[in-house]
Protein backbone atom coordinates (compact mmCIF):
# COMPACT_ATOMS: atom_id res chain seq x y z
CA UNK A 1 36.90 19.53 -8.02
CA UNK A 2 37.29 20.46 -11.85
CA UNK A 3 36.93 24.12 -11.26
CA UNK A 4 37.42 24.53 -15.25
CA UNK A 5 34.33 22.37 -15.75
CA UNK A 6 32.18 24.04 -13.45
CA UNK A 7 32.86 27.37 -14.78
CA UNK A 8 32.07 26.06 -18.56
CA UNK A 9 28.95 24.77 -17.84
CA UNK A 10 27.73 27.84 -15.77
CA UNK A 11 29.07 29.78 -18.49
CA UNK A 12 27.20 27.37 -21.34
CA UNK A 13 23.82 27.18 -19.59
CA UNK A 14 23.52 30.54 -18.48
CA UNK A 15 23.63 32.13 -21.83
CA UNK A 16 21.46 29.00 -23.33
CA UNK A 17 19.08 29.06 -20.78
CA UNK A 18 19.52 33.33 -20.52
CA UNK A 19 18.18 34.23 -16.86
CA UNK A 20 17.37 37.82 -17.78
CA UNK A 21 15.47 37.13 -20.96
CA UNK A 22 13.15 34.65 -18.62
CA UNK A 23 11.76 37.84 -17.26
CA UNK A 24 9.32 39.55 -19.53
CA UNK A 25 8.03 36.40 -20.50
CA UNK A 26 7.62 35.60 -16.68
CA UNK A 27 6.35 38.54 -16.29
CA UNK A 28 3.88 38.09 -19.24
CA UNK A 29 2.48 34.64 -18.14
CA UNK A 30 1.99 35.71 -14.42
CA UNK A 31 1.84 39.26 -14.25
CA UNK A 32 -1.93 39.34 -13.27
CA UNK A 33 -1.79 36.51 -10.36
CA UNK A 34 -1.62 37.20 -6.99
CA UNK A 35 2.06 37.53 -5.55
CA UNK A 36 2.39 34.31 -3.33
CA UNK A 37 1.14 32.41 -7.00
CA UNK A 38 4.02 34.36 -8.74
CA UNK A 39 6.31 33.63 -5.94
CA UNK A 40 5.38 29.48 -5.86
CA UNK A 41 5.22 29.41 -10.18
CA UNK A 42 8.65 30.99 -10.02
CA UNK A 43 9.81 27.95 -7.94
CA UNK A 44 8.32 25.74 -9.78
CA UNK A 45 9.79 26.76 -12.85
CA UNK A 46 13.23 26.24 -11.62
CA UNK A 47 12.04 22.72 -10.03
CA UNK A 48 10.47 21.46 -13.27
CA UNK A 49 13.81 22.59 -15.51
CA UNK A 50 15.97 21.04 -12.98
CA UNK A 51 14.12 17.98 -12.64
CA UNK A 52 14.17 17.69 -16.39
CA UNK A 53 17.94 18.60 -17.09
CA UNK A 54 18.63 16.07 -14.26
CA UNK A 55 16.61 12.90 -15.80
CA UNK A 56 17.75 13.73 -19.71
CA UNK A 57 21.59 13.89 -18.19
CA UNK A 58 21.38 10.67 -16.28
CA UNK A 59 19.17 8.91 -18.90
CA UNK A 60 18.37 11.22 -21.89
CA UNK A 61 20.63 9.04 -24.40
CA UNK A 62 18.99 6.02 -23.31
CA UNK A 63 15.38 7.60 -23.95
CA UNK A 64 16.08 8.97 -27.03
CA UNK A 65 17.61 5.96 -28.07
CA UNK A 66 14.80 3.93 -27.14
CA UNK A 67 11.95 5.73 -28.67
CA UNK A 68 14.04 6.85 -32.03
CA UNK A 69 13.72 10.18 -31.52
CA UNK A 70 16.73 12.01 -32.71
CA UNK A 71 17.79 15.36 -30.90
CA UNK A 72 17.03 17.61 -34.15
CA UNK A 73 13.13 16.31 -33.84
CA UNK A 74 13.68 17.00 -30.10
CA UNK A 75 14.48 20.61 -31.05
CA UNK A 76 11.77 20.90 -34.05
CA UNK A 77 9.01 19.95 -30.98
CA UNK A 78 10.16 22.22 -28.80
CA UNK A 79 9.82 25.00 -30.99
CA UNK A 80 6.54 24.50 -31.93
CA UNK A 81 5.61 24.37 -28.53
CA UNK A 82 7.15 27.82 -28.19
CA UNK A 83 5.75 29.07 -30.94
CA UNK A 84 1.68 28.17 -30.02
CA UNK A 85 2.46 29.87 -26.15
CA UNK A 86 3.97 33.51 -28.91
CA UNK A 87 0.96 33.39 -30.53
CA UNK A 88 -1.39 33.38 -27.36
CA UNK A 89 0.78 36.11 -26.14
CA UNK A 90 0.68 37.84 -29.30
CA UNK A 91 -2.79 37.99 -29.85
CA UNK A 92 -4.02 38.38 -26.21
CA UNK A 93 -5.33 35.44 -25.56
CA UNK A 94 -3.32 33.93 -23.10
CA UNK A 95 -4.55 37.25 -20.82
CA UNK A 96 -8.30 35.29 -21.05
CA UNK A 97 -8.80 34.46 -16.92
CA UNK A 98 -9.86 30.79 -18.31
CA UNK A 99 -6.82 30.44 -20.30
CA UNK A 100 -4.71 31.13 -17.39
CA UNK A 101 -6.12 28.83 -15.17
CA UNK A 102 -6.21 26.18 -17.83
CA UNK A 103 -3.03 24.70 -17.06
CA UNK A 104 0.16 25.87 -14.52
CA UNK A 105 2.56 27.77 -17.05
CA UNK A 106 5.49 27.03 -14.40
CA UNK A 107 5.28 24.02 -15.91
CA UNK A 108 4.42 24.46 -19.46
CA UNK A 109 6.23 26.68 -21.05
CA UNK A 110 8.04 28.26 -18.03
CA UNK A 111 10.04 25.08 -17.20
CA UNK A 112 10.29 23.24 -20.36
CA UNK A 113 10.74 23.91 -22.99
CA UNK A 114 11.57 27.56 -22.49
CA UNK A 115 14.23 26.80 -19.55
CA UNK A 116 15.12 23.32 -20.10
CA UNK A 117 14.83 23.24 -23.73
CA UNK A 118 16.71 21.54 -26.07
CA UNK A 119 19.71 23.08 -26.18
CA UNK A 120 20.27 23.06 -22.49
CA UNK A 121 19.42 19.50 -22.31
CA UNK A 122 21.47 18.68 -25.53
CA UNK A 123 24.76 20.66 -23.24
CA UNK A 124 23.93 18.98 -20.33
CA UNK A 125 23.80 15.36 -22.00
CA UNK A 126 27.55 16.02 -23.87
CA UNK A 127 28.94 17.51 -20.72
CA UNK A 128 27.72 14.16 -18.89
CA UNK A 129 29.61 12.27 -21.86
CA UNK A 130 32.72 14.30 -21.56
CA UNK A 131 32.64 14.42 -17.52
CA UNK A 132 35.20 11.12 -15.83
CA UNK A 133 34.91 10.41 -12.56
CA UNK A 134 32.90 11.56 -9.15
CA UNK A 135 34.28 15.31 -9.76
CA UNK A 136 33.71 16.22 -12.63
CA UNK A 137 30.37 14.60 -11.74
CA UNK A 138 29.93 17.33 -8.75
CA UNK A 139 31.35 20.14 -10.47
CA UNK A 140 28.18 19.66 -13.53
CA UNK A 141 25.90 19.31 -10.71
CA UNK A 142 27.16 22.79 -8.73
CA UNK A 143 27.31 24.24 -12.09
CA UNK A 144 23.73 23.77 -12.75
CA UNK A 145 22.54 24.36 -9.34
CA UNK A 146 24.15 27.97 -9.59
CA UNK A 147 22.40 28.82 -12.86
CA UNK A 148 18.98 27.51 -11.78
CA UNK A 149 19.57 29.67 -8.30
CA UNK A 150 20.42 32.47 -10.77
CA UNK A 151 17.01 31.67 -12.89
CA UNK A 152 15.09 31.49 -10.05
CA UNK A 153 16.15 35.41 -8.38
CA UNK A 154 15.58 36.60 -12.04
CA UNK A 155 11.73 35.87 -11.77
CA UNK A 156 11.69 36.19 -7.85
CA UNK A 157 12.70 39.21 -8.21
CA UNK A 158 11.23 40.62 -11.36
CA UNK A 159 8.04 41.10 -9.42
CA UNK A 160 9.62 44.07 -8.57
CA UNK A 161 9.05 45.47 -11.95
CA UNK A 162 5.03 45.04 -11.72
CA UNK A 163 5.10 48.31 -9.50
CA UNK A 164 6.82 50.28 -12.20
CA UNK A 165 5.12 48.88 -15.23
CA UNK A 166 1.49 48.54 -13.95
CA UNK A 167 -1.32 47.13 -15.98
CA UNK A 168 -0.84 49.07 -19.17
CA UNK A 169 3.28 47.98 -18.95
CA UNK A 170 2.30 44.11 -18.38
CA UNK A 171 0.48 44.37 -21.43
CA UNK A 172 3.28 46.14 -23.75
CA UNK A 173 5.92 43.52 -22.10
CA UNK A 174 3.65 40.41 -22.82
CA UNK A 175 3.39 41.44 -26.31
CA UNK A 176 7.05 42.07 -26.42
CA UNK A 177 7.65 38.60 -25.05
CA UNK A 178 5.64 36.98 -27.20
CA UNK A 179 7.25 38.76 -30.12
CA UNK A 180 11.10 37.35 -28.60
CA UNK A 181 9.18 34.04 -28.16
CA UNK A 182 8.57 33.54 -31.64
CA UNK A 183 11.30 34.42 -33.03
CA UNK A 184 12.65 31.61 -30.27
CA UNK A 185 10.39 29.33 -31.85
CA UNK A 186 11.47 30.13 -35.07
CA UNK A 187 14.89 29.52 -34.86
CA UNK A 188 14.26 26.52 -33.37
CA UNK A 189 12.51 24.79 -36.11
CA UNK A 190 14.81 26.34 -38.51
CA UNK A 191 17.53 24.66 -36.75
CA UNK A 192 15.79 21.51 -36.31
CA UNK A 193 14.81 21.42 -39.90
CA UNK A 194 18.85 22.40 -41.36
CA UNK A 195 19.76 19.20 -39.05
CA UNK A 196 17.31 16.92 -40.89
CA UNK A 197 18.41 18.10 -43.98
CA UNK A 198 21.91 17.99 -43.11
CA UNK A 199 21.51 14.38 -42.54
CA UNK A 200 21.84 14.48 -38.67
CA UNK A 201 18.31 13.67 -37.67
């Protein structure tokens, strides 16, 4: 197995898709649901990333190609995404009991776009380009299987936290996330926007 591959793309994804940092916002979007709902959105999460990572690197140039979307407008969506899930964190209203049970946030934002966003999908896709042959195939696929596994024990395991930082501590750390969340967002569109103009999108 390409050993050398496997250790770039655990390296690459890892810092894009930046296990620790998924905790306050995990934290922040679940921290007042019941423990075996934590423990199944955390699972989730990692399932609806994976999935995603796993269809845009087996047909993500195809899809783009057929619906003329070009990866910078990719990027500029995601962000704004990002940036509407800050702003109910930021101004409280994503702790509203019928906002949380409005839709599953394992799903939206947990999953994509925050974990399988653009730029882990744009990595994944030019790693699949680069990759030749069955092994290199299997050393992508163990790479991302080990970061996901590393995701998923960040917000297993950051329930832990909810017994130090009780009610009054969720609420500092969701504003905090939301905070990192837009400036997320941010950069995103900014990035998104420099491509355009740069003539790549």
């Amino acid at each position: 197995m390409n050993w050398q591959l496997f250790g770039e793309v655990v390296v690459t994804l890892f810092v894009i898709m930046d296990p620790p940092g998924t905790v306050p916002v995990f934290l922040a979007l679940t921290g007042n649901r019941r423990p075996a709902e934590r423990t199944r959105a955390a699972w989730q999460a990692v399932a609806v990333a994976g999935g995603v990572i796993t269809i845009f690197a087996l047909f993500g140039r195809t899809i783009l190609d057929y619906m003329h979307i070009s990866l910078p407008a990719l990027q500029g969506a995601g962000g704004l995404l990002l940036l509407l899930v800050a702003l109910e964190l930021l101004t409280g209203k994503a702790d509203q009991p019928e906002t949380a049970a409005a839709g599953n946030v394992a799903m939206v934002p947990l999953g994509t776009p925050l974990l399988a966003g653009p730029g882990a999908i744009v990595a994944t896709m030019v790693f699949v380009q680069d990759s030749d042959g069955g092994w290199d195939f299997l050393a992508l696929a163990l790479g991302i299987v080990v970061v996901l596994v590393s995701i998923w024990a960040s917000m297993r395991f950051s329930v832990l936290l909810l017994r130090v930082l009780k009610e009054s501590g969720i609420l500092l750390v969701t504003r905090i996330a939301g905070l990192l969340l837009s400036a997320i967002a941010v950069q995103l569109v900014a990035d998104s926007v420099r491509a355009f103009v740069e003539g790549a999108g």
